[in-house]
Structure formats: C-alpha cells, structure tokens
C-alpha atoms as a PDB file:
ATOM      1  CA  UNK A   1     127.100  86.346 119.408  1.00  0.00           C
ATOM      2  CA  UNK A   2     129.166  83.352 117.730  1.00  0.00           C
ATOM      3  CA  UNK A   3     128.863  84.142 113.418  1.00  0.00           C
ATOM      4  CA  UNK A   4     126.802  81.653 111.735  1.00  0.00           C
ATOM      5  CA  UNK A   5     128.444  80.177 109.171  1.00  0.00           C
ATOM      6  CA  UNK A   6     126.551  79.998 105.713  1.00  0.00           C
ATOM      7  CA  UNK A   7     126.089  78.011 102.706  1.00  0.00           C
ATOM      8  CA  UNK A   8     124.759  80.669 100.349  1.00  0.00           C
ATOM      9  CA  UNK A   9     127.155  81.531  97.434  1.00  0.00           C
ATOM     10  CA  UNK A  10     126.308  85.176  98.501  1.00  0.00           C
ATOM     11  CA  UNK A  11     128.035  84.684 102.262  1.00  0.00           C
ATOM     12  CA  UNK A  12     130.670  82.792 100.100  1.00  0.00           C
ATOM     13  CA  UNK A  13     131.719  85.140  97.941  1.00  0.00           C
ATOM     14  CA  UNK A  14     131.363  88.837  99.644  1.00  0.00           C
ATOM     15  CA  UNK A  15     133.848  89.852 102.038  1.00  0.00           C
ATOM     16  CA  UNK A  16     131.140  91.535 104.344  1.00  0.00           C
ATOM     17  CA  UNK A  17     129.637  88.426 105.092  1.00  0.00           C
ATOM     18  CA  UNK A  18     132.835  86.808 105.754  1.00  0.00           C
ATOM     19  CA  UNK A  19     133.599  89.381 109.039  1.00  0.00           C
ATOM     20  CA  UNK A  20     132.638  88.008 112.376  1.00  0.00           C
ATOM     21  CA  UNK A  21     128.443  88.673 112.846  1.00  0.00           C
ATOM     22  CA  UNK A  22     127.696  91.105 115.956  1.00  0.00           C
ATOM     23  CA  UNK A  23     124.517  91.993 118.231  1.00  0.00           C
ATOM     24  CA  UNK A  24     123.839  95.338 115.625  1.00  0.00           C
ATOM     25  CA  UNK A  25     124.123  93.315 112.667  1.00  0.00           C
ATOM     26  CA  UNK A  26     120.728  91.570 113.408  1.00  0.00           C
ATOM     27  CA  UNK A  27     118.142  94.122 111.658  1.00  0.00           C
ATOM     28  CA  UNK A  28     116.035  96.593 114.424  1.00  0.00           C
ATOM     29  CA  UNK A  29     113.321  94.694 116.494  1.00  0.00           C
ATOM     30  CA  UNK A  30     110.108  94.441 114.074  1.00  0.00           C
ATOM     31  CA  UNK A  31     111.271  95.396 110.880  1.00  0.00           C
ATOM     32  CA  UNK A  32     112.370  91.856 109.867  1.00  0.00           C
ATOM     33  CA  UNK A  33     108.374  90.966 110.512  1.00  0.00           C
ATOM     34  CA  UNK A  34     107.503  93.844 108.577  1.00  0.00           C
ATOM     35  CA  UNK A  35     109.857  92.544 105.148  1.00  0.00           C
ATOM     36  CA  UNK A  36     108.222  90.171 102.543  1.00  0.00           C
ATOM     37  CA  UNK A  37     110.943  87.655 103.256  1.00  0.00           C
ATOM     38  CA  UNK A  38     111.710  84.752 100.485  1.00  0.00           C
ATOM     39  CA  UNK A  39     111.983  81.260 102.644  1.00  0.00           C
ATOM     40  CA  UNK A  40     115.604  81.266 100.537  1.00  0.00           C
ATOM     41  CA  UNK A  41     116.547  84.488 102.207  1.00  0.00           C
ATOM     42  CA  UNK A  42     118.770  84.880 105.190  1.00  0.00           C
ATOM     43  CA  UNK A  43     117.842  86.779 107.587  1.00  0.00           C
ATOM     44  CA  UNK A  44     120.089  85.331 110.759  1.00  0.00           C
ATOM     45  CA  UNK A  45     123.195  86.259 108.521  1.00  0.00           C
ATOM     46  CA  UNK A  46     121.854  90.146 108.131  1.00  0.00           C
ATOM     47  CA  UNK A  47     125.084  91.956 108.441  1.00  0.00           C
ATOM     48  CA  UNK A  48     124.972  96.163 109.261  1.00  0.00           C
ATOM     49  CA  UNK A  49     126.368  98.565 106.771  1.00  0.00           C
ATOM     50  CA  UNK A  50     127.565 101.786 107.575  1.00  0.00           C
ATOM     51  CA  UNK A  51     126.627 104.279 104.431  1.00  0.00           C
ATOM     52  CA  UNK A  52     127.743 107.795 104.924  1.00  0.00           C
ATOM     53  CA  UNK A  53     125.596 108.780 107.730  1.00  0.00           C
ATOM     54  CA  UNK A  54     123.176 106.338 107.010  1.00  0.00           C
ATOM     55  CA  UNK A  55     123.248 102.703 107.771  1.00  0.00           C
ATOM     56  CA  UNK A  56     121.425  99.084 105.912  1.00  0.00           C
ATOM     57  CA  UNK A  57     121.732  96.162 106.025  1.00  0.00           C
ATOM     58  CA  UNK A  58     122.671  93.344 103.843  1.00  0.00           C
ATOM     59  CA  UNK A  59     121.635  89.377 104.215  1.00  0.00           C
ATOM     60  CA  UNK A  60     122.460  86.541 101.727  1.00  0.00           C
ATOM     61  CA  UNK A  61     120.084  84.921 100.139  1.00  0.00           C
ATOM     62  CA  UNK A  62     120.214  81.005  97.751  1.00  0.00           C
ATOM     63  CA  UNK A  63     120.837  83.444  94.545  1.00  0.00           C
ATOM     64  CA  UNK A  64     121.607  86.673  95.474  1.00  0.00           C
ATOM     65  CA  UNK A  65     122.090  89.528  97.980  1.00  0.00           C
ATOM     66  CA  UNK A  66     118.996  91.390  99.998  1.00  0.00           C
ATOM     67  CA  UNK A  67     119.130  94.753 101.465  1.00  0.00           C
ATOM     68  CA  UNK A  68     117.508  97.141 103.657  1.00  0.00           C
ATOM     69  CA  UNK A  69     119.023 100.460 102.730  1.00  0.00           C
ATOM     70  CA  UNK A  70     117.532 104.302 102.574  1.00  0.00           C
ATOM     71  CA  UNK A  71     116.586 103.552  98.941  1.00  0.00           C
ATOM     72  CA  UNK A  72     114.025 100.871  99.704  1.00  0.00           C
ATOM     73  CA  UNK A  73     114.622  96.922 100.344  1.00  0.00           C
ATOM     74  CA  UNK A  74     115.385  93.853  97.784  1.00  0.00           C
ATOM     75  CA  UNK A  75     117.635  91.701  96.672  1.00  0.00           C
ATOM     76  CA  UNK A  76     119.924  91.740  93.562  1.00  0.00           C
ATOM     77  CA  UNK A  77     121.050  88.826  91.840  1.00  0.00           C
ATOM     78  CA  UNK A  78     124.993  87.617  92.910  1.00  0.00           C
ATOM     79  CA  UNK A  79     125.586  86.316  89.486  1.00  0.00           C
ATOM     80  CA  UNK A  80     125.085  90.178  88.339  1.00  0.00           C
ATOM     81  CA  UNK A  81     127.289  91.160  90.628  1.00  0.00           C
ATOM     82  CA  UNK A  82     129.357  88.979  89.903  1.00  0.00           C
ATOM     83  CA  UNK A  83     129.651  89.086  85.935  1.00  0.00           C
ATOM     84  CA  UNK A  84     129.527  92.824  86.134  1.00  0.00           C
ATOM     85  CA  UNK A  85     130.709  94.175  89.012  1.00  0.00           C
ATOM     86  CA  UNK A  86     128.131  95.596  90.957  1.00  0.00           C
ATOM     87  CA  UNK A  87     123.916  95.793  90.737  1.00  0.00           C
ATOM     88  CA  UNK A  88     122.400  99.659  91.520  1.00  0.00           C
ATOM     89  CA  UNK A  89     119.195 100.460  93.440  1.00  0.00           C
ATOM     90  CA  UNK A  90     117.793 104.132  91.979  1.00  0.00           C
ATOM     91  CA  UNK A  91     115.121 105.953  94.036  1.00  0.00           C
ATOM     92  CA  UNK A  92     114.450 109.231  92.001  1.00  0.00           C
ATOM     93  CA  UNK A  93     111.007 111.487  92.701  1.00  0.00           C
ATOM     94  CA  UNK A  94     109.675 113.429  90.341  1.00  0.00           C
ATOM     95  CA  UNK A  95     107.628 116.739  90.459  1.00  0.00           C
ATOM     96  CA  UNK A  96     104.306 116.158  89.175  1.00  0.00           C
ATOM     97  CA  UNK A  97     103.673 119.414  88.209  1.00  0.00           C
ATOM     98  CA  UNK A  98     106.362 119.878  85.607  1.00  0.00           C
ATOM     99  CA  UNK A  99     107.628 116.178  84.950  1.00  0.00           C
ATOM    100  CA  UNK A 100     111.157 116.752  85.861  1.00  0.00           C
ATOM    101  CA  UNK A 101     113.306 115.133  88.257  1.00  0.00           C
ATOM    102  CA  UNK A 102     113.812 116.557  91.792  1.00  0.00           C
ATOM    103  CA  UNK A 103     115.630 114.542  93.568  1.00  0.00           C
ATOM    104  CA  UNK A 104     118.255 110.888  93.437  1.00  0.00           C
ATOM    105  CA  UNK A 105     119.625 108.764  95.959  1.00  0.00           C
ATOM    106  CA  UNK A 106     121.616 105.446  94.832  1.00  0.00           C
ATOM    107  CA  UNK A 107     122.443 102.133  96.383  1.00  0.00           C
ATOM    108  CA  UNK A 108     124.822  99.591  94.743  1.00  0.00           C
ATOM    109  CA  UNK A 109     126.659  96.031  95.929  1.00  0.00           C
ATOM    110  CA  UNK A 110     129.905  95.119  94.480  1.00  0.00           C
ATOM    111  CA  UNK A 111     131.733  92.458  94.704  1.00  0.00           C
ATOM    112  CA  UNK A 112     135.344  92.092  95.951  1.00  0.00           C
ATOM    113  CA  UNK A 113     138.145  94.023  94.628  1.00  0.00           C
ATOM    114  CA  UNK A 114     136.390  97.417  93.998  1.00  0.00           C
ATOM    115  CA  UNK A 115     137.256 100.270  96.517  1.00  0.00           C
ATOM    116  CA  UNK A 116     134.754 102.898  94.945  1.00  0.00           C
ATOM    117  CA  UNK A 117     133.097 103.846  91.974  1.00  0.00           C
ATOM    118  CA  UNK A 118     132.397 107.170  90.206  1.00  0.00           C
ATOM    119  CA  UNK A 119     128.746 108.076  89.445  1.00  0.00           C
ATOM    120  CA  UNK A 120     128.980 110.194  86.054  1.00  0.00           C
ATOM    121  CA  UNK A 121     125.872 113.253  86.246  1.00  0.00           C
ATOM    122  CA  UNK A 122     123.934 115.081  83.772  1.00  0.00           C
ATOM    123  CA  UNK A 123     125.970 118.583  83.636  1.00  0.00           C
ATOM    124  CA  UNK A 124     128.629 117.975  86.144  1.00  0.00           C
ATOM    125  CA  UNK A 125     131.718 115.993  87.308  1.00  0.00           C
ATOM    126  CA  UNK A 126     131.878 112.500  88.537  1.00  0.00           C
ATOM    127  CA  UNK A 127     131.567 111.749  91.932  1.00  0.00           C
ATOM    128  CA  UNK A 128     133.596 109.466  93.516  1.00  0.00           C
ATOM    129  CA  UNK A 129     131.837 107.073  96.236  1.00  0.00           C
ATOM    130  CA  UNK A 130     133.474 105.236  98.359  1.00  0.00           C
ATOM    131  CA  UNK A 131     132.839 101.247  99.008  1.00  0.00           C
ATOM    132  CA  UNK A 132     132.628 100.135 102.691  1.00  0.00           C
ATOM    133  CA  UNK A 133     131.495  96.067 103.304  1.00  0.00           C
ATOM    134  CA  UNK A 134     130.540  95.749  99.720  1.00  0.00           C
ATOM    135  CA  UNK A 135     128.448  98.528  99.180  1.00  0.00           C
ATOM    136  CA  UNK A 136     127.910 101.904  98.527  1.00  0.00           C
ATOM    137  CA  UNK A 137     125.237 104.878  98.959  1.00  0.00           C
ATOM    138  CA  UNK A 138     124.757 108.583  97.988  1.00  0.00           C
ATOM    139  CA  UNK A 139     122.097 110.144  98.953  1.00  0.00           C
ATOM    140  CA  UNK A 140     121.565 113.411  96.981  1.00  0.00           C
ATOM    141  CA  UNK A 141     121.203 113.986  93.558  1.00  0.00           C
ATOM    142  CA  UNK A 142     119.070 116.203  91.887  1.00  0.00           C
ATOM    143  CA  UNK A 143     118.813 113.888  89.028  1.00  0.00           C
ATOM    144  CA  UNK A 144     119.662 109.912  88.342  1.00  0.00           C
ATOM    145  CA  UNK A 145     123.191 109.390  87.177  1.00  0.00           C
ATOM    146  CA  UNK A 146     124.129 108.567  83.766  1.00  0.00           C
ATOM    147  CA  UNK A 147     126.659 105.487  84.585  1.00  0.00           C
ATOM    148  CA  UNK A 148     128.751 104.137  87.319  1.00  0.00           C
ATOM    149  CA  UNK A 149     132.368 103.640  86.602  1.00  0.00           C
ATOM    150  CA  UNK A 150     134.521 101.716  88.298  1.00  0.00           C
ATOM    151  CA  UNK A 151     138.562  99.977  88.261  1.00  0.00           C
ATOM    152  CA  UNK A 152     138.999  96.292  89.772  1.00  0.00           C
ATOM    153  CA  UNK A 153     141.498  94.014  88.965  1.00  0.00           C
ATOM    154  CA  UNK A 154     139.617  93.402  85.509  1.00  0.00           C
ATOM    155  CA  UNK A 155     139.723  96.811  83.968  1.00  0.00           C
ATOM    156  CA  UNK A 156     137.847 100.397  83.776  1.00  0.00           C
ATOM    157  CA  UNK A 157     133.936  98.976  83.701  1.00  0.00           C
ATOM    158  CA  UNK A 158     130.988 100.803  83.570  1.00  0.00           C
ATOM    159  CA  UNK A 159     127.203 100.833  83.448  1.00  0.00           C
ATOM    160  CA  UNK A 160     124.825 102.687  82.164  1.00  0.00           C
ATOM    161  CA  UNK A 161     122.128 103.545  84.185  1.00  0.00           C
ATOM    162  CA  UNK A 162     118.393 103.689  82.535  1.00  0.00           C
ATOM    163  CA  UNK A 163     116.222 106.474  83.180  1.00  0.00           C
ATOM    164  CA  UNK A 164     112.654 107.671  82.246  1.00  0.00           C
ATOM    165  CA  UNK A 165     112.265 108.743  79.217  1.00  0.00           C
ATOM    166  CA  UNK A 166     110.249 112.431  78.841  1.00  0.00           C
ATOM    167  CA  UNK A 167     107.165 110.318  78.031  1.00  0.00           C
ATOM    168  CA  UNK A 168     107.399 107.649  80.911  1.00  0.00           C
ATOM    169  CA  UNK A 169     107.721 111.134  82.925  1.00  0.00           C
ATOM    170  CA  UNK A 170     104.661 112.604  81.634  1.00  0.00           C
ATOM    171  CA  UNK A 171     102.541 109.767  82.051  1.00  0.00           C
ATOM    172  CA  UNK A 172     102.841 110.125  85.881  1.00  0.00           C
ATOM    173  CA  UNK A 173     101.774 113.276  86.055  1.00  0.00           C
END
C-alpha cells in the first residue's frame, strides 16, 4: 500500500507518521465506523503502534493527534505537544465502596527527540517507559502518577499530572 502523503502539521512534525504506511496500519474492519470522527481527522493516515503488549493507533488530524489506544480514543492538541513535550491520557477506576483508587493505566504522545519518560508514583520509584513511534503506554498502576519526567534536547521537563481530589472521589460513590 503506497503511504499517503499528508498536509496536517501533525504528519509533518511526528516521526511516526513520517515511516512508510502498511496494510496493519489501517485501524481493524468496523471500528473506524464505530469512532465519532471530526471531518478534520485523518483516518487514511492511521498509523499502528506497538505498546508493550498492547497495540493503538495514531492518525493526524488539522490541529492535533487522535488515538485509539487501551485507555480510550481522542485526540490531543499538537501545539501541546509541541510546547511541552508530550499530552497524557489517564484512565484510573475507582472502588465505589471506599473512594480510593484501584487501578491506572496511562497513554502519552511526544514529540521528537524524547526516547522515554519516567512516571513518578505515590510511595514508590519512578518508572521508566519507553517511547516507540511517538508514544508511550503502561498499563498498571494501582494509582495515577504524580508527574511525568522526561530529557530532550531542551532540558529535564516535567508535568504534573492532576488527580481527584478526596471530595471529587466521594462524590462518585
């Protein structure tokens, strides 16, 4: 299958999109019907990621850059990712009986030039995550992380990652 070349600053500026597009980049029969799809996204540019043991799938849109990951779908904003570094997806569930966290997974897009980044946790280490095609995934966490880290040609950067506060936490239970 020939790679379509795109306009879209994402496909411009992203390495992933840059590497010739293949028959298993093209997202699984049905679920691109299934996606509330922008008429600005990209769809025939969807490119697979491999994530761990999991896979997504990434697809430039006009602003920004959509995925289809184990965390959900979306798209982040490429001048985000571009100013800072990266954009993070956060899936967390919560117990309902007792309001506390059981369980994390985390998504993120980077742009060029960063090889991994550390997630910083509540009561432990770091973990460092790799970065394959421009993003990364880790899949369990007992709790949200407290920041990603991570070294590009720029600097030590980092963001902090928001979480529900005890009351936001009570009120869905």
């Amino acid at each position: 299958m020939p790679s379509a070349r795109s306009t879209t600053p994402a496909a411009a500026s992203l390495a992933v999109f840059s590497r010739p597009r293949t028959g298993e980049d093209s997202l699984p029969p049905g679920v691109g019907r299934a996606l509330h799809v922008a008429p600005d996204e990209r769809l025939s540019q969807s490119r697979r990621v491999e994530l761990g043991t999991a896979r997504g799938y990434l697809w430039p849109s006009t602003t920004g850059v959509c995925y289809l990951v184990p965390v959900g779908g979306g798209c982040m904003p490429l001048r985000r990712i571009e100013r800072r570094g990266l954009d993070v997806a956060v899936l967390s569930q919560v117990d309902p009986a007792t309001g506390r966290y059981e369980r994390s997974r985390v998504f993120g897009i980077v742009r060029d030039g960063i090889r991994s980044v550390r997630l910083l946790l509540r009561g432990a280490g770091p973990v460092t995550v790799g970065v394959d095609d421009n993003a990364f995934y880790l899949p369990r966490l007992r709790e949200p992380p407290l920041a990603v880290r991570w070294t590009d040609g720029r600097g030590v950067h980092a963001v902090r990652i928001a979480r529900l506060t005890p009351h936001a936490i009570e009120a869905l239970r």
